[in-house]
N, C-alpha and C. Protein backbone atom coordinates (compact mmCIF):
# COMPACT_ATOMS: atom_id res chain seq x y z
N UNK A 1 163.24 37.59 100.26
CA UNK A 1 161.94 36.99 100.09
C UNK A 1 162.01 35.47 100.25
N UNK A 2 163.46 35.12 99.59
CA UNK A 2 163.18 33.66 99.84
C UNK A 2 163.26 33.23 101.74
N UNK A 3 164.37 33.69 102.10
CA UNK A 3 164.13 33.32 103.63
C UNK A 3 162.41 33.74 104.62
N UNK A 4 162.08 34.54 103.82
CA UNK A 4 160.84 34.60 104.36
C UNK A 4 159.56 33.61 104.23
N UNK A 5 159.49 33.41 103.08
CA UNK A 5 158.88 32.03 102.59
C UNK A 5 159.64 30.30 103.20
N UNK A 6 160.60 30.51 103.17
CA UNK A 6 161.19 29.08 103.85
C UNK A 6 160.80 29.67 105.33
N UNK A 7 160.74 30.55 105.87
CA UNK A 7 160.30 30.16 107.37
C UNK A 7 158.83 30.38 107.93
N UNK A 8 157.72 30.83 106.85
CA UNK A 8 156.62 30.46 106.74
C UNK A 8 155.99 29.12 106.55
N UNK A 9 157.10 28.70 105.79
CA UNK A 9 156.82 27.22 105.35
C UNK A 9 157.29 26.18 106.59
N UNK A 10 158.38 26.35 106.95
CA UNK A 10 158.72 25.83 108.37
C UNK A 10 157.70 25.89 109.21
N UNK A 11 157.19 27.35 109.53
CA UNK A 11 156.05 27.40 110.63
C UNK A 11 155.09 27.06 110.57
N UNK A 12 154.50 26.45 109.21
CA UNK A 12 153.23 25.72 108.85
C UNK A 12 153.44 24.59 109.11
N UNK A 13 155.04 23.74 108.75
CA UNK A 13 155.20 22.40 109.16
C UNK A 13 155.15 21.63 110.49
N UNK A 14 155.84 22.97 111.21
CA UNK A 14 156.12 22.94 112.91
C UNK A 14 154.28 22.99 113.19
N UNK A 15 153.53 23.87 112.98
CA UNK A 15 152.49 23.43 113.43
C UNK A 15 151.61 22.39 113.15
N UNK A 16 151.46 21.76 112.14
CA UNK A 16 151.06 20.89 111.99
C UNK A 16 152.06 19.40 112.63
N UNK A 17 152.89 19.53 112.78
CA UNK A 17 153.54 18.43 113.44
C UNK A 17 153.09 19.00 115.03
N UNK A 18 152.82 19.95 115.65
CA UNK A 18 152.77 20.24 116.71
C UNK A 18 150.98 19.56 117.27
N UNK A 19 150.33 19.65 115.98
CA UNK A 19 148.65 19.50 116.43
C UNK A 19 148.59 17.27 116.07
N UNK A 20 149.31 17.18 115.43
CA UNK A 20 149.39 15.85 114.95
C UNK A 20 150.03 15.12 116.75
N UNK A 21 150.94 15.70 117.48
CA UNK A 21 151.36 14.89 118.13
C UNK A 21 150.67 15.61 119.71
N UNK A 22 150.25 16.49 119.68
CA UNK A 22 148.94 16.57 120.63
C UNK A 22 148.09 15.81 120.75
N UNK A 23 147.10 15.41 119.21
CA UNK A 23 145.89 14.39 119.32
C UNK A 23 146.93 13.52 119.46
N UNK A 24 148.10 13.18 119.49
CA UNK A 24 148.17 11.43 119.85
C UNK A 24 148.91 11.49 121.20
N UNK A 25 149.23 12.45 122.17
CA UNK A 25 149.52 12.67 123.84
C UNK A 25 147.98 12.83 123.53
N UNK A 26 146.92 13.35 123.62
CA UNK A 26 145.70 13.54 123.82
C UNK A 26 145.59 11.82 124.50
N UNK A 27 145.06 10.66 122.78
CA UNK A 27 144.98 9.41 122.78
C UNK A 27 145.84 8.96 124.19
N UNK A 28 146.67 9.00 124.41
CA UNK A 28 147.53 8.33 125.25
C UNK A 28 147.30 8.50 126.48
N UNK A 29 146.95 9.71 126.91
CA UNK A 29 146.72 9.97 128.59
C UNK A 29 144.79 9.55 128.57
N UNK A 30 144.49 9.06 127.64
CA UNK A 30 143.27 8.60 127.55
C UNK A 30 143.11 7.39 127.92
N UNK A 31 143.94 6.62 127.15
CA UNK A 31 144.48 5.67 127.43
C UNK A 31 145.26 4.74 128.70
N UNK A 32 146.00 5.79 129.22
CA UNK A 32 146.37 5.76 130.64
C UNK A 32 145.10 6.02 131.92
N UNK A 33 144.44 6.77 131.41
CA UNK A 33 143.11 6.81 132.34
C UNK A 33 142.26 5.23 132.29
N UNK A 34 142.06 4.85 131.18
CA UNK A 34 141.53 3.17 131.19
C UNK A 34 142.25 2.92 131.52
N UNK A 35 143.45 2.37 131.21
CA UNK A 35 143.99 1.50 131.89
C UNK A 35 144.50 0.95 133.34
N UNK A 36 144.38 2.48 134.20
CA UNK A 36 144.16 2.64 135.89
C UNK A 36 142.72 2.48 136.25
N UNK A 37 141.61 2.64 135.85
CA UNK A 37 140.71 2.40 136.12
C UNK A 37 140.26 0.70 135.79
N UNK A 38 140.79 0.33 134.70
CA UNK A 38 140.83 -1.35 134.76
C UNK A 38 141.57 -2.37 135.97
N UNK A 39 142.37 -1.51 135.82
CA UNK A 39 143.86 -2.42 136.80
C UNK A 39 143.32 -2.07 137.95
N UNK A 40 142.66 -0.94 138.42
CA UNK A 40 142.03 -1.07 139.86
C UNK A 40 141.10 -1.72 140.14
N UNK A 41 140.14 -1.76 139.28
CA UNK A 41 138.95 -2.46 139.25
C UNK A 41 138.78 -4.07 139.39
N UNK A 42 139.94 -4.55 139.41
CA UNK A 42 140.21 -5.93 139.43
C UNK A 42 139.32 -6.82 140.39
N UNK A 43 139.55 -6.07 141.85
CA UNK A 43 139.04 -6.42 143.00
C UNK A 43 137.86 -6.86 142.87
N UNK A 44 137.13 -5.63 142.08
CA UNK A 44 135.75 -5.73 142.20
C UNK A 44 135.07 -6.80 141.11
N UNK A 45 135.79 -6.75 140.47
CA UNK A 45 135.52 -7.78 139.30
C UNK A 45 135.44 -9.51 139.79
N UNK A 46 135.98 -9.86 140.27
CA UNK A 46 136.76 -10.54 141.74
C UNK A 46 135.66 -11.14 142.73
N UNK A 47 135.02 -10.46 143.18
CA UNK A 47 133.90 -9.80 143.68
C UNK A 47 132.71 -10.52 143.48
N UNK A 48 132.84 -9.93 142.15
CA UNK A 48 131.12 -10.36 142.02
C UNK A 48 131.10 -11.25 140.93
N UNK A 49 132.53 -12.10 140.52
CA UNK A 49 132.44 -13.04 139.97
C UNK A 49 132.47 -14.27 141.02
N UNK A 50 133.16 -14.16 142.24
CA UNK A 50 132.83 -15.23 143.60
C UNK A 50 131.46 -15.55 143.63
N UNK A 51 130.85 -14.04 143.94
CA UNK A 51 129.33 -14.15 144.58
C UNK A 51 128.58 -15.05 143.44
N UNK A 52 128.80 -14.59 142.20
CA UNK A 52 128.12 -15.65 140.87
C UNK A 52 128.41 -16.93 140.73
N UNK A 53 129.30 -17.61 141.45
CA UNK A 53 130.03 -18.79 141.56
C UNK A 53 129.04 -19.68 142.57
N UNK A 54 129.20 -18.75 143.67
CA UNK A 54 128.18 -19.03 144.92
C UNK A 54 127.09 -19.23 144.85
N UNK A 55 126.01 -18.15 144.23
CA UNK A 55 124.86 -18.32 144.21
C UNK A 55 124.46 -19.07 142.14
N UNK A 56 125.44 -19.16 141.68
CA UNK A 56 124.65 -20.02 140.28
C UNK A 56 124.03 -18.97 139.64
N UNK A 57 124.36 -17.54 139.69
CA UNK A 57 123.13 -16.41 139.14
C UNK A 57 123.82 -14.95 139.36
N UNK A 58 123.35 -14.54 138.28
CA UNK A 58 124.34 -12.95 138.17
C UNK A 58 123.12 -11.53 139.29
N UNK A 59 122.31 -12.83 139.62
CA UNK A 59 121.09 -11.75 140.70
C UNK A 59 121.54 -10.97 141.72
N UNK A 60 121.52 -9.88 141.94
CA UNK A 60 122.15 -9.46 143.16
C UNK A 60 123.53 -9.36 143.26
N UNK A 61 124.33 -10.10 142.83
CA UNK A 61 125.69 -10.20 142.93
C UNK A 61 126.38 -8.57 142.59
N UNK A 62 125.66 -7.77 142.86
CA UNK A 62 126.59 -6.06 142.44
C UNK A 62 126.23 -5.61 144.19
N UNK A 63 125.32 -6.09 144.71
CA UNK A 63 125.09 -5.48 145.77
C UNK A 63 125.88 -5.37 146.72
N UNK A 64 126.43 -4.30 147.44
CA UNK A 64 127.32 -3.83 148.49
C UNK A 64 128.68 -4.42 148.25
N UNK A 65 128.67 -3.76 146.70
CA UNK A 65 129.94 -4.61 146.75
C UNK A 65 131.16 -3.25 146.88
N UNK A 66 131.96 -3.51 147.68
CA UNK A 66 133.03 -2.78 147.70
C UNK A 66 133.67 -1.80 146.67
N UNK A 67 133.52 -0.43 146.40
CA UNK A 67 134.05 0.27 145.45
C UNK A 67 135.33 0.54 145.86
N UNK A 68 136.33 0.09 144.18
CA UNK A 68 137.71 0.85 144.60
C UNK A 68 137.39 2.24 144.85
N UNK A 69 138.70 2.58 145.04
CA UNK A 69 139.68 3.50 145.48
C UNK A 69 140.75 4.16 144.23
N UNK A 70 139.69 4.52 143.56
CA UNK A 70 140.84 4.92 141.88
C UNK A 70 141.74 5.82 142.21
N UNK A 71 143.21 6.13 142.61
CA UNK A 71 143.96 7.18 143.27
C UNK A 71 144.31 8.19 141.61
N UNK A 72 144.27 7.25 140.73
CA UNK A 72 145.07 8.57 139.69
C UNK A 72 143.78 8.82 138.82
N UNK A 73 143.23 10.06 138.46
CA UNK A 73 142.63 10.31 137.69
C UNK A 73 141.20 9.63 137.61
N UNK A 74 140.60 9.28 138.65
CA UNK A 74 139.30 8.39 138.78
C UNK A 74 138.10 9.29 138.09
N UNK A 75 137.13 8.05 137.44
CA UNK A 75 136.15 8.62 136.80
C UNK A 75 135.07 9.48 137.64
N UNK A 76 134.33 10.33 136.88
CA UNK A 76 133.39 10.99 137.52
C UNK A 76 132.17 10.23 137.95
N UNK A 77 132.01 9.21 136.99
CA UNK A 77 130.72 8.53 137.46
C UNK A 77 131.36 7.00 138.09
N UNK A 78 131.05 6.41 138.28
CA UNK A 78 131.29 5.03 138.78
C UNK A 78 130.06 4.14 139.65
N UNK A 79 129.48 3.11 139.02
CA UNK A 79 128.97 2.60 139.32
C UNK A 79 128.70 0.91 139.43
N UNK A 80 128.26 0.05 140.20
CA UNK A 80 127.75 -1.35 140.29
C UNK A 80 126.35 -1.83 140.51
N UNK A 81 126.15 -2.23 139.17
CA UNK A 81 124.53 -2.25 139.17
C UNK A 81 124.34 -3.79 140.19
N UNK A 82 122.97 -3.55 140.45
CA UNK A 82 122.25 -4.98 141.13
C UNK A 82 123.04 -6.69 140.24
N UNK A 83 123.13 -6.18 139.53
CA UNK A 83 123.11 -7.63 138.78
C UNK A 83 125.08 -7.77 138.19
N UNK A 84 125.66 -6.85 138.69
CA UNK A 84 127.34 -6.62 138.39
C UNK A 84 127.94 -6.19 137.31
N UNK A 85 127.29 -5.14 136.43
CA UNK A 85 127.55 -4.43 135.38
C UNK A 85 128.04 -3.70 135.99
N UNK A 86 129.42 -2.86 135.61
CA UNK A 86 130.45 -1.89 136.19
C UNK A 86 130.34 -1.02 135.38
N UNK A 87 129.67 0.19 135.63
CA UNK A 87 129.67 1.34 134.46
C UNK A 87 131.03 2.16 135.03
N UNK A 88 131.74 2.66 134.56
CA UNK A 88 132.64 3.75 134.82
C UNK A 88 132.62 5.45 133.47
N UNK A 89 132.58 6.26 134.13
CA UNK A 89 132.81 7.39 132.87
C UNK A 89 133.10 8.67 133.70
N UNK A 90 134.24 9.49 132.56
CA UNK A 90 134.84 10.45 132.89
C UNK A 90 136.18 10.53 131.95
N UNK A 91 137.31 11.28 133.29
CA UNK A 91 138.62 11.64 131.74
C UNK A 91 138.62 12.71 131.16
N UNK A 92 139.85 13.00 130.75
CA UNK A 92 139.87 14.31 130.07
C UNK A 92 138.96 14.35 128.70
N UNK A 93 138.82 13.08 128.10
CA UNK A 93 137.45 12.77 126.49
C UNK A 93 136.43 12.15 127.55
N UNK A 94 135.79 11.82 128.52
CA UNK A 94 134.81 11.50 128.53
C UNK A 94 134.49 10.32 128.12
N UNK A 95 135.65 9.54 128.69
CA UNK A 95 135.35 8.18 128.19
C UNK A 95 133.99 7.45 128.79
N UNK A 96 133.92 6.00 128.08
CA UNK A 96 132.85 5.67 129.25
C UNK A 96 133.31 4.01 128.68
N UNK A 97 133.09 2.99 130.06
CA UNK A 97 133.17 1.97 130.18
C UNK A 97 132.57 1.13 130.76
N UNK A 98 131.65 -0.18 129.82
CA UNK A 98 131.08 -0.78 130.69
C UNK A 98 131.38 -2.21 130.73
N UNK A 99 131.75 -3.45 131.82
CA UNK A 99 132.43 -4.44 131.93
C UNK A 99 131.09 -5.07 132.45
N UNK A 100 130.81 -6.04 131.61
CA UNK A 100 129.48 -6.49 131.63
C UNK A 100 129.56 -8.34 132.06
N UNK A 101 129.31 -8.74 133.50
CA UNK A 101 129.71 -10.06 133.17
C UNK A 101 128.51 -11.15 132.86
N UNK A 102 128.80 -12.16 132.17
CA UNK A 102 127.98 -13.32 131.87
C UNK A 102 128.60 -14.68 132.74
N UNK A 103 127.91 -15.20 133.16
CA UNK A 103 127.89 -16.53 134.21
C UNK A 103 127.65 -17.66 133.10
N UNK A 104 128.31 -18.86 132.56
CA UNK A 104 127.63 -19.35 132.03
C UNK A 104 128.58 -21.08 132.56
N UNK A 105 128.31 -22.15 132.42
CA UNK A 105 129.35 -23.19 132.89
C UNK A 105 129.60 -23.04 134.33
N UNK A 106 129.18 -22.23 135.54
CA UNK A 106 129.94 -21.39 136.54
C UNK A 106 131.67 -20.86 136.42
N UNK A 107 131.32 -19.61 135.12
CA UNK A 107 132.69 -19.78 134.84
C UNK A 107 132.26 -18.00 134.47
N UNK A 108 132.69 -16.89 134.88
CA UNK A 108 132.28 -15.71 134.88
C UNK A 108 133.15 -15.02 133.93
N UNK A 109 133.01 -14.23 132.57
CA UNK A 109 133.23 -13.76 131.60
C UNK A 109 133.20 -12.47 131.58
N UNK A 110 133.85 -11.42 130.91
CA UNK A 110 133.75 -10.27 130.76
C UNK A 110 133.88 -9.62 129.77
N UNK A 111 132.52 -8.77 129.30
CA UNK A 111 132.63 -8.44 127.95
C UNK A 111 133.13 -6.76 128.21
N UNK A 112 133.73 -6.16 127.31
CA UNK A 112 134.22 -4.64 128.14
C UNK A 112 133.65 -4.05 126.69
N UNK A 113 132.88 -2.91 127.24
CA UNK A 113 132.23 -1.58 126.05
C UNK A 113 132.32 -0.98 126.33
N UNK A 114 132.83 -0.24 125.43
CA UNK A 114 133.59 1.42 125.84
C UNK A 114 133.66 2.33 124.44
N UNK A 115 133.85 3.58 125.00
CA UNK A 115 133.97 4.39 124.17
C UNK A 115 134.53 5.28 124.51
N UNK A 116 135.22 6.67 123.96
CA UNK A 116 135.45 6.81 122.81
C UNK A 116 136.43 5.80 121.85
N UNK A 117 136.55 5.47 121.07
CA UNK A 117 136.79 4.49 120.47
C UNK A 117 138.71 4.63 120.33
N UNK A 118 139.10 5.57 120.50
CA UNK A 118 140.19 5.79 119.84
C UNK A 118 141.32 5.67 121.16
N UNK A 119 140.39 5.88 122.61
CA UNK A 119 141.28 5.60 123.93
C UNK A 119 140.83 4.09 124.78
N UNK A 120 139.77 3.88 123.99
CA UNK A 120 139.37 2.75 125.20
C UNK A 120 139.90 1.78 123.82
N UNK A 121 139.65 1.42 122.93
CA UNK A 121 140.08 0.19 121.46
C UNK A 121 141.15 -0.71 122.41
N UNK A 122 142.28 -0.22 122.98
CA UNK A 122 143.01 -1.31 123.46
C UNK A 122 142.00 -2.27 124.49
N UNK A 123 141.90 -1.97 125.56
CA UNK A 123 141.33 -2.25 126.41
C UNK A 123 139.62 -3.06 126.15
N UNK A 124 138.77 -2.61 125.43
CA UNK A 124 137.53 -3.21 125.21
C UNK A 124 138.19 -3.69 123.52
N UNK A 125 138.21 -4.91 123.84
CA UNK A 125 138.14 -5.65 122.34
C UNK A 125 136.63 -5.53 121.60
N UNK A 126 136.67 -6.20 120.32
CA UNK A 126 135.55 -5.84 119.66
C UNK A 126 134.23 -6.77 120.23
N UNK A 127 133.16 -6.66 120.64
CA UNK A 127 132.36 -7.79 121.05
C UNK A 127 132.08 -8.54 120.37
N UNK A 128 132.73 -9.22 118.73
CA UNK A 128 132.29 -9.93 117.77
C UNK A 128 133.43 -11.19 118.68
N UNK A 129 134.58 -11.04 119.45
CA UNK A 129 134.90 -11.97 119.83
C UNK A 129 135.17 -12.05 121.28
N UNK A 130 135.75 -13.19 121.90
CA UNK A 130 135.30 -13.71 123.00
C UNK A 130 135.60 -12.96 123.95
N UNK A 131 134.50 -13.01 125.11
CA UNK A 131 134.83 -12.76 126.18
C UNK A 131 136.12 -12.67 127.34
N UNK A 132 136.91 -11.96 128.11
CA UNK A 132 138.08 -12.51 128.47
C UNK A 132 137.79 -12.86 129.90
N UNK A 133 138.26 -13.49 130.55
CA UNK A 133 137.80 -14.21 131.81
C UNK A 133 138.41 -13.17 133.20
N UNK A 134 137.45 -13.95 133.95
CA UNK A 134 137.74 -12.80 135.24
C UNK A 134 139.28 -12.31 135.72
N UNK A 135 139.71 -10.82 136.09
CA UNK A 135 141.12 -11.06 136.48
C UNK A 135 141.08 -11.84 137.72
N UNK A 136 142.84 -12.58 137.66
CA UNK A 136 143.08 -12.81 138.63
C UNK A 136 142.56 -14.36 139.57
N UNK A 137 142.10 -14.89 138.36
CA UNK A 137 140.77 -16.05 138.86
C UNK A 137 141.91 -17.08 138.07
């Protein structure tokens, strides 16, 4: 009886260590999905922080602007609004991300909102603080 109980008890431990380190490979390839979809996105960011430089105004500056080429795991939706808001969403959670820029000084800023909170947190800081500046600029 006792070996039967010690390996019940084992198999309760093993599973729960088994579901504990799933949700956190879950988190992680979540994680790896932002973070290829950021690092590609550079270009475009790039982009339509020039055109805002150029014209003094975040107007228009999304228009025809060149979409990457996300090769690993690209989102389902992806978009560049008129004015250069980058929506992206998809992923195995359904993330969603939006990189929102502000022109201000002629100096182009990027605020990043995203969710779910637990794969995008690295990547979108909290919007209580600053903006991080264009890549690559």
């Amino acid at each position: 009886m006792k070996s039967f109980l010690l390996g019940f008890l084992g198999s309760i431990v093993g599973l729960i260590a088994a579901a504990l380190a799933y949700s956190q490979y879950g988190d992680y390839i979540a994680e790896s999905e932002i973070s290829g979809w950021i690092a590609q996105n550079e270009a475009v960011q790039s982009a339509i922080a020039r055109r805002a430089r150029e014209h003094g105004s975040l107007v228009g500056v999304g228009r025809e602007v060149v979409l990457p080429d996300i090769a690993y795991a690209p989102p389902d939706f992806y978009r560049v609004t008129d004015d250069g808001v980058i929506l992206m969403r998809g992923g195995d959670d359904g993330q969603f991300v939006a990189l929102v820029p502000t022109l201000a000084n002629g100096e182009v800023t990027w605020q990043c909102i995203g969710g779910s909170k637990d794969s995008v947190n690295m990547w979108c800081e909290d919007p209580r603080k600053q903006s991080r500046p264009t890549p690559g600029l």
